[in-house]
PDB file of N, CA and C in Angstrom:
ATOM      1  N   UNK A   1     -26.616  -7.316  43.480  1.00  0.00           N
ATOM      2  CA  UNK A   1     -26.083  -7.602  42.178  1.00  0.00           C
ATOM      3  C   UNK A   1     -27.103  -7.162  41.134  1.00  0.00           C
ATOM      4  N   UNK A   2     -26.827  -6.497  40.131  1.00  0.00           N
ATOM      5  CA  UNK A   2     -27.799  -6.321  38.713  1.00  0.00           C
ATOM      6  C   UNK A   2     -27.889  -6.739  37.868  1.00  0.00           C
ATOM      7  N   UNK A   3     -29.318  -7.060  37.778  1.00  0.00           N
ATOM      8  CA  UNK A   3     -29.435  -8.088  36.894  1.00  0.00           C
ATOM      9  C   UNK A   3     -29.821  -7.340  35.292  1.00  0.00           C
ATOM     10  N   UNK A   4     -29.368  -8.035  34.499  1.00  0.00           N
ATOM     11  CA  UNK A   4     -29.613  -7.481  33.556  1.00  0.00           C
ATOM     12  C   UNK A   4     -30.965  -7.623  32.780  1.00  0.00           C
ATOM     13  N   UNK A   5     -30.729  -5.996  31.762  1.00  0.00           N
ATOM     14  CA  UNK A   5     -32.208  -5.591  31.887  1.00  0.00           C
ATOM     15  C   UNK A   5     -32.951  -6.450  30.170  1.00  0.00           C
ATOM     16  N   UNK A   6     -34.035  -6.583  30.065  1.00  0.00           N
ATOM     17  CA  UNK A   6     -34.304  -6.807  29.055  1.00  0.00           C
ATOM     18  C   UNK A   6     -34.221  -6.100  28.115  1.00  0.00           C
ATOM     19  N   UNK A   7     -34.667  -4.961  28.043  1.00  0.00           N
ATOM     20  CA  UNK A   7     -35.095  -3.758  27.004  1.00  0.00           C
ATOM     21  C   UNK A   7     -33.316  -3.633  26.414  1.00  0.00           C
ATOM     22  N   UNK A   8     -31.918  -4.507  26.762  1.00  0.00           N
ATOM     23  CA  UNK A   8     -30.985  -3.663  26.392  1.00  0.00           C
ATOM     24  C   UNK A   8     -31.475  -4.135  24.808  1.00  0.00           C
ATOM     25  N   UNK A   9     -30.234  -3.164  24.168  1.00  0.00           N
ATOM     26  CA  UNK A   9     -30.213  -3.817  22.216  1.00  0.00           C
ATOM     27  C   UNK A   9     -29.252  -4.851  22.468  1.00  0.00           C
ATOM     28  N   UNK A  10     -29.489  -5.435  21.426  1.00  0.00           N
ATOM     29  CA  UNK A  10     -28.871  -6.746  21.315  1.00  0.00           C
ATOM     30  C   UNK A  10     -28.073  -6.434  20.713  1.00  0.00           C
ATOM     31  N   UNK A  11     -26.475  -6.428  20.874  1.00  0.00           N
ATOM     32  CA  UNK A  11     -25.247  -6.523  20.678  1.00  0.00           C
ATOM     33  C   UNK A  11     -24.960  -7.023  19.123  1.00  0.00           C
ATOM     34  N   UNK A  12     -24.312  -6.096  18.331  1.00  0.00           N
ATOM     35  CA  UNK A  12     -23.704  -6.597  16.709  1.00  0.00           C
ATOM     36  C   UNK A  12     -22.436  -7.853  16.657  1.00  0.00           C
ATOM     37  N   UNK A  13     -23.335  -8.805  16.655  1.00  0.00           N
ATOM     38  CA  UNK A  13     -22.023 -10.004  16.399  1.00  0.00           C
ATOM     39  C   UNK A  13     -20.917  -9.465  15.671  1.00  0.00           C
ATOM     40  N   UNK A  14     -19.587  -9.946  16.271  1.00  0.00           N
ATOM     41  CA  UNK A  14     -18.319  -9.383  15.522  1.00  0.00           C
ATOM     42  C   UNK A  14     -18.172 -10.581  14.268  1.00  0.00           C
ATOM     43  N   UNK A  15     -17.430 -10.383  13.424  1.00  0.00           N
ATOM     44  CA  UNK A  15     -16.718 -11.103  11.953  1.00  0.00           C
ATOM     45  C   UNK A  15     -16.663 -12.292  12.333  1.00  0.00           C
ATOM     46  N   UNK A  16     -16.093 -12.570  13.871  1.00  0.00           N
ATOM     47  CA  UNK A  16     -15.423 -14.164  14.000  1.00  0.00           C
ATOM     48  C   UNK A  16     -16.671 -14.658  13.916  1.00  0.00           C
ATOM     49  N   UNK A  17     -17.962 -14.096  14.607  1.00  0.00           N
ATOM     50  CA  UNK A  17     -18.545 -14.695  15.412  1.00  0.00           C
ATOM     51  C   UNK A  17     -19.936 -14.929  14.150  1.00  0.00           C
ATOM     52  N   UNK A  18     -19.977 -14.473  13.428  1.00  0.00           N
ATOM     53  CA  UNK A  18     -20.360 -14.156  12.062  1.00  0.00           C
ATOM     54  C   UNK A  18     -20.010 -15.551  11.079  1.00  0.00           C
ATOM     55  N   UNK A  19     -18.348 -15.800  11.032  1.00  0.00           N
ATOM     56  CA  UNK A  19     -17.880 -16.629  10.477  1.00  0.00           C
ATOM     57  C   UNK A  19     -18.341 -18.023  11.117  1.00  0.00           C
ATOM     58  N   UNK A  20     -18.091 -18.024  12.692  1.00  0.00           N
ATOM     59  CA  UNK A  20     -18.526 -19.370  13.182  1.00  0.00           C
ATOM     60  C   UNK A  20     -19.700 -19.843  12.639  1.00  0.00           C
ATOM     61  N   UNK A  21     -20.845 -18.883  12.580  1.00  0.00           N
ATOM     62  CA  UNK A  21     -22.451 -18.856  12.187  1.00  0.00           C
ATOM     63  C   UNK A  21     -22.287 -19.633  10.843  1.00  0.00           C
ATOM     64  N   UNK A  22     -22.066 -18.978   9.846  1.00  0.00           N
ATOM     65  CA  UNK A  22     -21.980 -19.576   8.539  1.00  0.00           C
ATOM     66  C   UNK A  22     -20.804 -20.289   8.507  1.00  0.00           C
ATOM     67  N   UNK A  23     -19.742 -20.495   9.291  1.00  0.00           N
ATOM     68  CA  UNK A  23     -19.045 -21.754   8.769  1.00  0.00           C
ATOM     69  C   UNK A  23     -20.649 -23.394   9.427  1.00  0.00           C
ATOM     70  N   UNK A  24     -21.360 -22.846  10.108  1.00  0.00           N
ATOM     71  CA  UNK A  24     -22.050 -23.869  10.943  1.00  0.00           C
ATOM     72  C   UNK A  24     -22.968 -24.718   9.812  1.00  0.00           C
ATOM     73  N   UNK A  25     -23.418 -23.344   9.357  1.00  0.00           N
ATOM     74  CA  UNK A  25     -24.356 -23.361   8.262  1.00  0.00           C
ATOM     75  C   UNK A  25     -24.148 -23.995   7.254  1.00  0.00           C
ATOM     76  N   UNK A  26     -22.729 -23.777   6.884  1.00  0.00           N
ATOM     77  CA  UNK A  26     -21.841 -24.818   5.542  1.00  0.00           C
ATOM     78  C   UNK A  26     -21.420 -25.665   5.537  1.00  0.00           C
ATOM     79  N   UNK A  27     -21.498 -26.157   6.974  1.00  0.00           N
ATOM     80  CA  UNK A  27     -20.961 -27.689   7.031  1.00  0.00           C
ATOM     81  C   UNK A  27     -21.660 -28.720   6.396  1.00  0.00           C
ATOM     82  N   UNK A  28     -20.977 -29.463   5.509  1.00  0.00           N
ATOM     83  CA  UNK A  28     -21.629 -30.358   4.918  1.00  0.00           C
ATOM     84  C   UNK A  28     -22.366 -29.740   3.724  1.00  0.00           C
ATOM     85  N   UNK A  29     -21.673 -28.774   2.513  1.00  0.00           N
ATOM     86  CA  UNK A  29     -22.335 -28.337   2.136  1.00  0.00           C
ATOM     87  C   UNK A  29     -22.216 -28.964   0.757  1.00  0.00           C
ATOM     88  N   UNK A  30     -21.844 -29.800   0.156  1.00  0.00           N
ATOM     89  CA  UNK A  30     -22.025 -30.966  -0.739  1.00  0.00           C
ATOM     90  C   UNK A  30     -23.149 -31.553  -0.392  1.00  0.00           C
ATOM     91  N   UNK A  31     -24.284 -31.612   0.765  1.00  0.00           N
ATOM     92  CA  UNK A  31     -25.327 -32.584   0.602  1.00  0.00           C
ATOM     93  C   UNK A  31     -26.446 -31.553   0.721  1.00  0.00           C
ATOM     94  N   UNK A  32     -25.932 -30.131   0.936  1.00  0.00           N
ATOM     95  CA  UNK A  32     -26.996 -29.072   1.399  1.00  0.00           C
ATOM     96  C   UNK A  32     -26.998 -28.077   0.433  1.00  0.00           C
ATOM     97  N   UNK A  33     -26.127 -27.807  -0.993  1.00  0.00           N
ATOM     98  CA  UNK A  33     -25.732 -26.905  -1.494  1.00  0.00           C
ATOM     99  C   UNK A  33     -26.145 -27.432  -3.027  1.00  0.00           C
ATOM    100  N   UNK A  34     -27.008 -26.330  -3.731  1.00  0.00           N
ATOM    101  CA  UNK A  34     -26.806 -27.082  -5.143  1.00  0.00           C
ATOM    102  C   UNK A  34     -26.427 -26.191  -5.748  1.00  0.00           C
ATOM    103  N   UNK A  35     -26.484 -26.439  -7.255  1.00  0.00           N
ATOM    104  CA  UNK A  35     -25.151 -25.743  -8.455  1.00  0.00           C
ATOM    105  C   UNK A  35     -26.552 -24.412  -8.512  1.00  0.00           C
ATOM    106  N   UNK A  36     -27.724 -24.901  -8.542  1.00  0.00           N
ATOM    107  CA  UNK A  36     -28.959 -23.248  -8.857  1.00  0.00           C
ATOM    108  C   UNK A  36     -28.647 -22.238  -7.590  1.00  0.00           C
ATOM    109  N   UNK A  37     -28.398 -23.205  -6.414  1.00  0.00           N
ATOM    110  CA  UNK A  37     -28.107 -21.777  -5.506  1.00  0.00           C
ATOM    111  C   UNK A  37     -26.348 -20.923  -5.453  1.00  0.00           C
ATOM    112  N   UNK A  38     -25.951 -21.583  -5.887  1.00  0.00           N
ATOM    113  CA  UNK A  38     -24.640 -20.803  -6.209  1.00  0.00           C
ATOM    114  C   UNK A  38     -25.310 -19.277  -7.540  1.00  0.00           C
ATOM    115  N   UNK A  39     -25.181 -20.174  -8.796  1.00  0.00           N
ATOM    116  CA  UNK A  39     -25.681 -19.760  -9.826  1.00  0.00           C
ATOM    117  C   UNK A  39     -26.783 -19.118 -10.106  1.00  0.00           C
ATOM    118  N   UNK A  40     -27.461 -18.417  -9.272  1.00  0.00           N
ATOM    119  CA  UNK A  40     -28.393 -17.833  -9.500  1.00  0.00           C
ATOM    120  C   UNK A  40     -28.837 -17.067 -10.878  1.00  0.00           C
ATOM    121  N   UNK A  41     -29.745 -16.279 -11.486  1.00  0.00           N
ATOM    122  CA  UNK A  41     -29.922 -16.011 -12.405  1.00  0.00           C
ATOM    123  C   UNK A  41     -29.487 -14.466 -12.705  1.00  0.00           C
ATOM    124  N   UNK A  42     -29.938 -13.550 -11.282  1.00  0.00           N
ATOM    125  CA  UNK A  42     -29.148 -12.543 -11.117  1.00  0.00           C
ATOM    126  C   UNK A  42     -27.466 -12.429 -10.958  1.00  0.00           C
ATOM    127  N   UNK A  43     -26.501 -13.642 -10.443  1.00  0.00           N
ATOM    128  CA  UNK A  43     -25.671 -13.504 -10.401  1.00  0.00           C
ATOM    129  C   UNK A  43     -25.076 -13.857 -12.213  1.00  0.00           C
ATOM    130  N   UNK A  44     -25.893 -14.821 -12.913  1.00  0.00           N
ATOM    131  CA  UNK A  44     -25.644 -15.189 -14.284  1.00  0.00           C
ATOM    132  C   UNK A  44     -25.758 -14.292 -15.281  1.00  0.00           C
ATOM    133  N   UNK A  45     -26.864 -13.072 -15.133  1.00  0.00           N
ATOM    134  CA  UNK A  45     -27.265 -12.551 -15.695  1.00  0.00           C
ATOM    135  C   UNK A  45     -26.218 -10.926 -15.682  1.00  0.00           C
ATOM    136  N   UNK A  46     -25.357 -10.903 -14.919  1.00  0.00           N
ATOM    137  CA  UNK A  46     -24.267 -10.025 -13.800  1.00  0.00           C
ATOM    138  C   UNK A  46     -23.070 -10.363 -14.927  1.00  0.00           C
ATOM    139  N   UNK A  47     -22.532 -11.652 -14.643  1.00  0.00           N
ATOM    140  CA  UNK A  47     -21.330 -12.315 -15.331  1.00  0.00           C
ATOM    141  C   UNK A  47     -21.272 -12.987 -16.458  1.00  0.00           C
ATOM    142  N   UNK A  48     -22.268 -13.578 -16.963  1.00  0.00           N
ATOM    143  CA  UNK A  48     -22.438 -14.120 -18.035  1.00  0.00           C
ATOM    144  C   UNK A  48     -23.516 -13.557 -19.100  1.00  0.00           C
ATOM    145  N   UNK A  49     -23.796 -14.080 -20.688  1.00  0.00           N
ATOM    146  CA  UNK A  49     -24.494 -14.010 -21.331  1.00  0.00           C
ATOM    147  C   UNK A  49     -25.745 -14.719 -21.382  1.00  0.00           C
ATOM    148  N   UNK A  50     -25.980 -15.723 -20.209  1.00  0.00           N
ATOM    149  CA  UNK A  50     -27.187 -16.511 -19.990  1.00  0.00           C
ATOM    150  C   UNK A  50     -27.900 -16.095 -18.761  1.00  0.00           C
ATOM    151  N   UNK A  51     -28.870 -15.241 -19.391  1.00  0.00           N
ATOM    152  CA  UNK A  51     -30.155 -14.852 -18.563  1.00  0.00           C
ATOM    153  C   UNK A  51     -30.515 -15.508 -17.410  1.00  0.00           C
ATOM    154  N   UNK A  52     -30.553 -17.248 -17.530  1.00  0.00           N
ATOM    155  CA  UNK A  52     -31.038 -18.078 -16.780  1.00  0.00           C
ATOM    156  C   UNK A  52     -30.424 -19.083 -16.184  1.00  0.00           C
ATOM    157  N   UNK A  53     -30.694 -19.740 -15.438  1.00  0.00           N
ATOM    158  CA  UNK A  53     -29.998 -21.556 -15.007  1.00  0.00           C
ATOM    159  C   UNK A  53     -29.904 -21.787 -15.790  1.00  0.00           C
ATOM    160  N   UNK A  54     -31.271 -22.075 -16.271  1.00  0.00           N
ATOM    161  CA  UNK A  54     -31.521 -23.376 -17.704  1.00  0.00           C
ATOM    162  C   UNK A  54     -30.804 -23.406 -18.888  1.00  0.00           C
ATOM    163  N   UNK A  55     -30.945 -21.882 -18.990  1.00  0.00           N
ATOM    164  CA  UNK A  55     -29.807 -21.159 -20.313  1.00  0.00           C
ATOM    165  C   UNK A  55     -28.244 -21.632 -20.387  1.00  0.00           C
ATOM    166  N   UNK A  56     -27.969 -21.329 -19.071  1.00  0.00           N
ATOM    167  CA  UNK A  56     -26.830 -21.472 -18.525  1.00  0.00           C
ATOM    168  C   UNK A  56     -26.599 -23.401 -18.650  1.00  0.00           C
ATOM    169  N   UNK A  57     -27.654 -23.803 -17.707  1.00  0.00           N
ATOM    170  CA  UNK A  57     -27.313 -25.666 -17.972  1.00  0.00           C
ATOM    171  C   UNK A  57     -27.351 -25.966 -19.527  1.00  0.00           C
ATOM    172  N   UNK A  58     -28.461 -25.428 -20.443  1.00  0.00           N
ATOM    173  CA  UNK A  58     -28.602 -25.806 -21.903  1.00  0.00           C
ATOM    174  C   UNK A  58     -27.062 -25.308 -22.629  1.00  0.00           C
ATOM    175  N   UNK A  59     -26.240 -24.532 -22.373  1.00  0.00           N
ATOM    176  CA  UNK A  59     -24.851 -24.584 -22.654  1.00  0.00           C
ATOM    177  C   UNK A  59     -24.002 -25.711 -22.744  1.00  0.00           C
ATOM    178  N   UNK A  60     -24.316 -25.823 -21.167  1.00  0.00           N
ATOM    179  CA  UNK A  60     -23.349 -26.805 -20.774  1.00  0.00           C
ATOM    180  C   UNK A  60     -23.542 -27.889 -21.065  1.00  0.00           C
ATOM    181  N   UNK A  61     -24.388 -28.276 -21.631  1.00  0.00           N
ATOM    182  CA  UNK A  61     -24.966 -29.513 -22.165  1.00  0.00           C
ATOM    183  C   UNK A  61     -25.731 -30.249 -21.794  1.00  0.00           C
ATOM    184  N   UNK A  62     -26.909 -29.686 -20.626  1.00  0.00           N
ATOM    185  CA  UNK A  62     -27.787 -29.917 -20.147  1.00  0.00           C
ATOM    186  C   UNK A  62     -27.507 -30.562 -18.550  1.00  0.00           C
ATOM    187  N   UNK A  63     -26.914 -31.608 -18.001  1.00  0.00           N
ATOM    188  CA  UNK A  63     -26.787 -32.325 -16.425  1.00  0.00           C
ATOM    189  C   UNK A  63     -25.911 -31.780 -15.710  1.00  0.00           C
ATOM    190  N   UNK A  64     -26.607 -30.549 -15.182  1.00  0.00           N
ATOM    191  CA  UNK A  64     -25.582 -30.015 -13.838  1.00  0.00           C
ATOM    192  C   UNK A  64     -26.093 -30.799 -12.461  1.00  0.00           C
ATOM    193  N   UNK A  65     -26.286 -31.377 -12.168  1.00  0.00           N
ATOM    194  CA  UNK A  65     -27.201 -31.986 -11.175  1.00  0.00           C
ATOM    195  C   UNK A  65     -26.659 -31.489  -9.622  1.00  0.00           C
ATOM    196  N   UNK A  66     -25.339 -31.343 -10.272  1.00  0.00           N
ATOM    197  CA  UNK A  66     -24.293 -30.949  -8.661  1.00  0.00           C
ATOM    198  C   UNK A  66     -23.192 -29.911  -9.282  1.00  0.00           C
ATOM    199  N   UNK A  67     -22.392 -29.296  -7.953  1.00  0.00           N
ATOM    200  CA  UNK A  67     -21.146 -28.774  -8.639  1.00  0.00           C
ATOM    201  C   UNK A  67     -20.188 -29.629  -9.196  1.00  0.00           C
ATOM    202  N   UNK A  68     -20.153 -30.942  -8.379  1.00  0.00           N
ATOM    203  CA  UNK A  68     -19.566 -31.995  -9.060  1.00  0.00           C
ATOM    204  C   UNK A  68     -19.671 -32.295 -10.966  1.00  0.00           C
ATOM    205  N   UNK A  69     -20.706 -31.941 -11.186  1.00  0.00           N
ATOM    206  CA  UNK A  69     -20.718 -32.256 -12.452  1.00  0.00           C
ATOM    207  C   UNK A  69     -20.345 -31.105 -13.570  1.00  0.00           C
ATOM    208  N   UNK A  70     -20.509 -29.889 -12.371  1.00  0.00           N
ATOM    209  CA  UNK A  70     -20.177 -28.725 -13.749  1.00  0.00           C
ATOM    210  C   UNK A  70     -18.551 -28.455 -13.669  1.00  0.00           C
ATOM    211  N   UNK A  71     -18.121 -28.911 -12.585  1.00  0.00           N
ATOM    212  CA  UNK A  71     -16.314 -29.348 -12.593  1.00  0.00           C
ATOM    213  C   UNK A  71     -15.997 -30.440 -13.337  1.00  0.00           C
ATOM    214  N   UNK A  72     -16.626 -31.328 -13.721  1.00  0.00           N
ATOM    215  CA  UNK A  72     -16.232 -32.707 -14.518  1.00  0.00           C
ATOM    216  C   UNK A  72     -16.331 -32.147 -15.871  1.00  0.00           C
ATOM    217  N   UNK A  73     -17.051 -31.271 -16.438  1.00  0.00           N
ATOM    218  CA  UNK A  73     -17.242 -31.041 -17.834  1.00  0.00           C
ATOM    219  C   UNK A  73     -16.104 -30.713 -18.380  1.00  0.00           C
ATOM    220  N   UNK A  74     -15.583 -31.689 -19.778  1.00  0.00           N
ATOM    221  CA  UNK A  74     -14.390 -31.758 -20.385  1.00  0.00           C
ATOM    222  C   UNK A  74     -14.457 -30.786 -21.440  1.00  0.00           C
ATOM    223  N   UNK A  75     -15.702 -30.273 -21.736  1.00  0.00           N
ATOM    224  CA  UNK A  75     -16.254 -28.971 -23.038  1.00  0.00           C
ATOM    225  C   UNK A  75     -16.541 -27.953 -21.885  1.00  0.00           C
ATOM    226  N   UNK A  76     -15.203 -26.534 -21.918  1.00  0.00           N
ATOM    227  CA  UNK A  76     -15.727 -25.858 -21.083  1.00  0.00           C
ATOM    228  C   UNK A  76     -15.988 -24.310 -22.364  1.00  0.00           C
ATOM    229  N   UNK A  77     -16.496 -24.675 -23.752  1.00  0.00           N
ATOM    230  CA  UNK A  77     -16.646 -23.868 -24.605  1.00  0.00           C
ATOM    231  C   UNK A  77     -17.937 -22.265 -24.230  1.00  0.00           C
ATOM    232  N   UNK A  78     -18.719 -22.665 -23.151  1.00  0.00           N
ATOM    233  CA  UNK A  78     -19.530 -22.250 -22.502  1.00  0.00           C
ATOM    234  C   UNK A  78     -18.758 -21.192 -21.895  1.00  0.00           C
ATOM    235  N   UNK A  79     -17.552 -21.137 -20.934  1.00  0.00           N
ATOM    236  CA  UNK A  79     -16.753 -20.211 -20.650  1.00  0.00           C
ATOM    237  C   UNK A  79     -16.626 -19.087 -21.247  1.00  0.00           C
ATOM    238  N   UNK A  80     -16.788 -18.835 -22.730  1.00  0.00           N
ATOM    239  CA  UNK A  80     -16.167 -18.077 -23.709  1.00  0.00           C
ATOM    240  C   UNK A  80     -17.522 -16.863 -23.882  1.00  0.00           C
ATOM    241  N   UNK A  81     -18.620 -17.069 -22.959  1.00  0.00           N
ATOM    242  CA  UNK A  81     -20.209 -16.220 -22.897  1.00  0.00           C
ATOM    243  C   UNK A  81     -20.243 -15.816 -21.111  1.00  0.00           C
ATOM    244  N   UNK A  82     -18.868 -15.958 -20.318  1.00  0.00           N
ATOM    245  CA  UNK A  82     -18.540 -15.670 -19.154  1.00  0.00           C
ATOM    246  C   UNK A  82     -17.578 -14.633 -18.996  1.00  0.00           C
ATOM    247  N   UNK A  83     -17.752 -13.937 -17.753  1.00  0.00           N
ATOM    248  CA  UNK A  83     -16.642 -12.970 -17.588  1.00  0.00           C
ATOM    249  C   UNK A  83     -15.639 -14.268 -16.521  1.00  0.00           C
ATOM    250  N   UNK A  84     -15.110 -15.423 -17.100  1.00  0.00           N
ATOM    251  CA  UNK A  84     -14.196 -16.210 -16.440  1.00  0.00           C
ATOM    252  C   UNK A  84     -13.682 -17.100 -17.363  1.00  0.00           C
ATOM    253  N   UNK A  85     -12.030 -17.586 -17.007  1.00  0.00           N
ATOM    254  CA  UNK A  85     -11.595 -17.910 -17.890  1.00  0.00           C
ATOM    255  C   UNK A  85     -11.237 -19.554 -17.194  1.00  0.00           C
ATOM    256  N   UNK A  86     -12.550 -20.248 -16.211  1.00  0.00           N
ATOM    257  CA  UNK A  86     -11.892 -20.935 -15.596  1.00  0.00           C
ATOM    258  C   UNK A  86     -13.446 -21.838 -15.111  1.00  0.00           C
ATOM    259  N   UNK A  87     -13.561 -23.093 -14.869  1.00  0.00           N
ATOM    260  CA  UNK A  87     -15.081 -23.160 -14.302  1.00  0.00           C
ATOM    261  C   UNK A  87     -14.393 -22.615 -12.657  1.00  0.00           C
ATOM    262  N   UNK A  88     -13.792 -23.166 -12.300  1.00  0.00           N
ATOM    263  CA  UNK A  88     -12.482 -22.488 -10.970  1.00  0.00           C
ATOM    264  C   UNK A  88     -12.903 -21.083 -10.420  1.00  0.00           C
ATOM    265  N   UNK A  89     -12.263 -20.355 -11.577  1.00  0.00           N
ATOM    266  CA  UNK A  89     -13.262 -19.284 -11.393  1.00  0.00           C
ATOM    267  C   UNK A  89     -14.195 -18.634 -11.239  1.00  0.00           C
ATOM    268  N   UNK A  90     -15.491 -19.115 -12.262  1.00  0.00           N
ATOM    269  CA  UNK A  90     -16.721 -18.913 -12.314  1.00  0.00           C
ATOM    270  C   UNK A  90     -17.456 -19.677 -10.789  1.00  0.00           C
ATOM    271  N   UNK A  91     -16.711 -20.709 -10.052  1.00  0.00           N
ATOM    272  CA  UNK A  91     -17.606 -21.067  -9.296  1.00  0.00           C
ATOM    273  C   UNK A  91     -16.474 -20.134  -8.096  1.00  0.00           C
ATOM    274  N   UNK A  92     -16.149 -20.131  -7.763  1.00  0.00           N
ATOM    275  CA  UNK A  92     -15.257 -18.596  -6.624  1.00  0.00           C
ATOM    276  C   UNK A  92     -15.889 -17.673  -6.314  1.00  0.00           C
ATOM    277  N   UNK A  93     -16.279 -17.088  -7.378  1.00  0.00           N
ATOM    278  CA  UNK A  93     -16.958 -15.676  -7.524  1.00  0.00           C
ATOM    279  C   UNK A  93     -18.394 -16.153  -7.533  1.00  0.00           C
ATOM    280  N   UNK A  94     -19.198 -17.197  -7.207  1.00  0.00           N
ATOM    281  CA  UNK A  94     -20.464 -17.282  -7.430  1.00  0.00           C
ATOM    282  C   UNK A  94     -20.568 -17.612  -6.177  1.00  0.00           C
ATOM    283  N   UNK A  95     -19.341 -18.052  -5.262  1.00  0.00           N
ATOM    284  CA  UNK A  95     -19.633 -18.319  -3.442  1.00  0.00           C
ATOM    285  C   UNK A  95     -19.260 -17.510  -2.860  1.00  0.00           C
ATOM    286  N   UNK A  96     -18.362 -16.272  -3.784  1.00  0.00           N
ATOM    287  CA  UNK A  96     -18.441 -15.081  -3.274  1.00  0.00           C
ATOM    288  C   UNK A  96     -19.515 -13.996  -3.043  1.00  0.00           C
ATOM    289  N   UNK A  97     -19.908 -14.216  -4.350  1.00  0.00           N
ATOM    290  CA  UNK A  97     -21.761 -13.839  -4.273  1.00  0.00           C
ATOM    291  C   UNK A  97     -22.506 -13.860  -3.187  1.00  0.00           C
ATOM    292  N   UNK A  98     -22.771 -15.374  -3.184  1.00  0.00           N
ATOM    293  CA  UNK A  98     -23.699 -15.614  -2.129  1.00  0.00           C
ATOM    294  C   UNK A  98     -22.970 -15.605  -0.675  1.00  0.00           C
ATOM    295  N   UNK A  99     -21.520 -15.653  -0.414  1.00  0.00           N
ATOM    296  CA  UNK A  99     -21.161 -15.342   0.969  1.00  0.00           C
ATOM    297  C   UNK A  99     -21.898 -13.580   1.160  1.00  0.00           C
ATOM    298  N   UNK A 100     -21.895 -12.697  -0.061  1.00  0.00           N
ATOM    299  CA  UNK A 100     -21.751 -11.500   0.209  1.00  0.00           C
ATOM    300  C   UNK A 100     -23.717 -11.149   0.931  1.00  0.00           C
ATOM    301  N   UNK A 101     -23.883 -11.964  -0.064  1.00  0.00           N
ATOM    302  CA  UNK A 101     -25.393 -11.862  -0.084  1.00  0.00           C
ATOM    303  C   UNK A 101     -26.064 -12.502   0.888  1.00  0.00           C
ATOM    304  N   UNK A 102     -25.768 -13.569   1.951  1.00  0.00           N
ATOM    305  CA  UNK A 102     -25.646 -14.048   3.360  1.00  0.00           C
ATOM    306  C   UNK A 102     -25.162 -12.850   3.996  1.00  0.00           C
ATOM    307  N   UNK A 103     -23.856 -12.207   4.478  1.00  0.00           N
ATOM    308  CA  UNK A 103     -24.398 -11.204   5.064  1.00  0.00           C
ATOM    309  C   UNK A 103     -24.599  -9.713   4.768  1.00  0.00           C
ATOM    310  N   UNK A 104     -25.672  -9.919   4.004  1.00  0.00           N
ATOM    311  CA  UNK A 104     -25.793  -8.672   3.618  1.00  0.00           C
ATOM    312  C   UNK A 104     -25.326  -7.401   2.560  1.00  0.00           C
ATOM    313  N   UNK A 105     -24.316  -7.582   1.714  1.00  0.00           N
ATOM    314  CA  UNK A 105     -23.719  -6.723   1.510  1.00  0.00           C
ATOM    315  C   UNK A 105     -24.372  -6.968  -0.151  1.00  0.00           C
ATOM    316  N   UNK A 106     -24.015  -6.198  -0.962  1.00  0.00           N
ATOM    317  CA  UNK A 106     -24.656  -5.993  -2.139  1.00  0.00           C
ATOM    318  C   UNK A 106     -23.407  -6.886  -3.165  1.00  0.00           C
ATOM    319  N   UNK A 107     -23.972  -7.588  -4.210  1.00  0.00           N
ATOM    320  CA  UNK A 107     -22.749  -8.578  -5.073  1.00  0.00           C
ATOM    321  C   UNK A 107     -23.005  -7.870  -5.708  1.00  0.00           C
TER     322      UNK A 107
END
């Protein structure tokens, strides 16, 4: 029987197997996930008129502490310095980002 060799290459995980990985990774991602790593400054600086987080939180009226809180905001006048017409939106495309940017691909 042959045994297999060390030296082979290591095999390109397929999509599913890709997805299992980072669905693993995201579980629980309300206690592992905050509103700066969605929002990055390059992705802000991409879609919006605020250079920064801070820029971006000093909009909003300063306490993003979670995504929870930048969905609760009843003043979404901040929107209007976004390419989104939605916080809905703006947070979609910012986990689209970083899904893209997990594996690899350019946002």
């Amino acid at each position: 029987m042959a045994q297999p060799t060390q030296n082979a290459p290591e095999r390109e995980k397929g999509v599913f197997e890709q997805f299992e990985e980072f669905t693993a990774m995201t579980s629980g991602l309300e206690r592992n996930f905050s509103l700066q790593d969605l929002l990055t400054d390059a992705f802000l600086q991409k879609h919006t008129q605020y250079p920064t987080f801070a820029d971006f939180a000093a909009a909003c009226g300063g306490d993003l502490s979670d995504i929870d809180a930048l969905e609760k905001r009843e003043d979404t006048s901040f929107l209007e310095k976004t390419d989104f017409d939605s916080v809905e939106a703006l947070l979609n495309a910012a986990m689209e980002a970083y899904v893209d940017g997990f594996f690899g691909d350019d946002a």
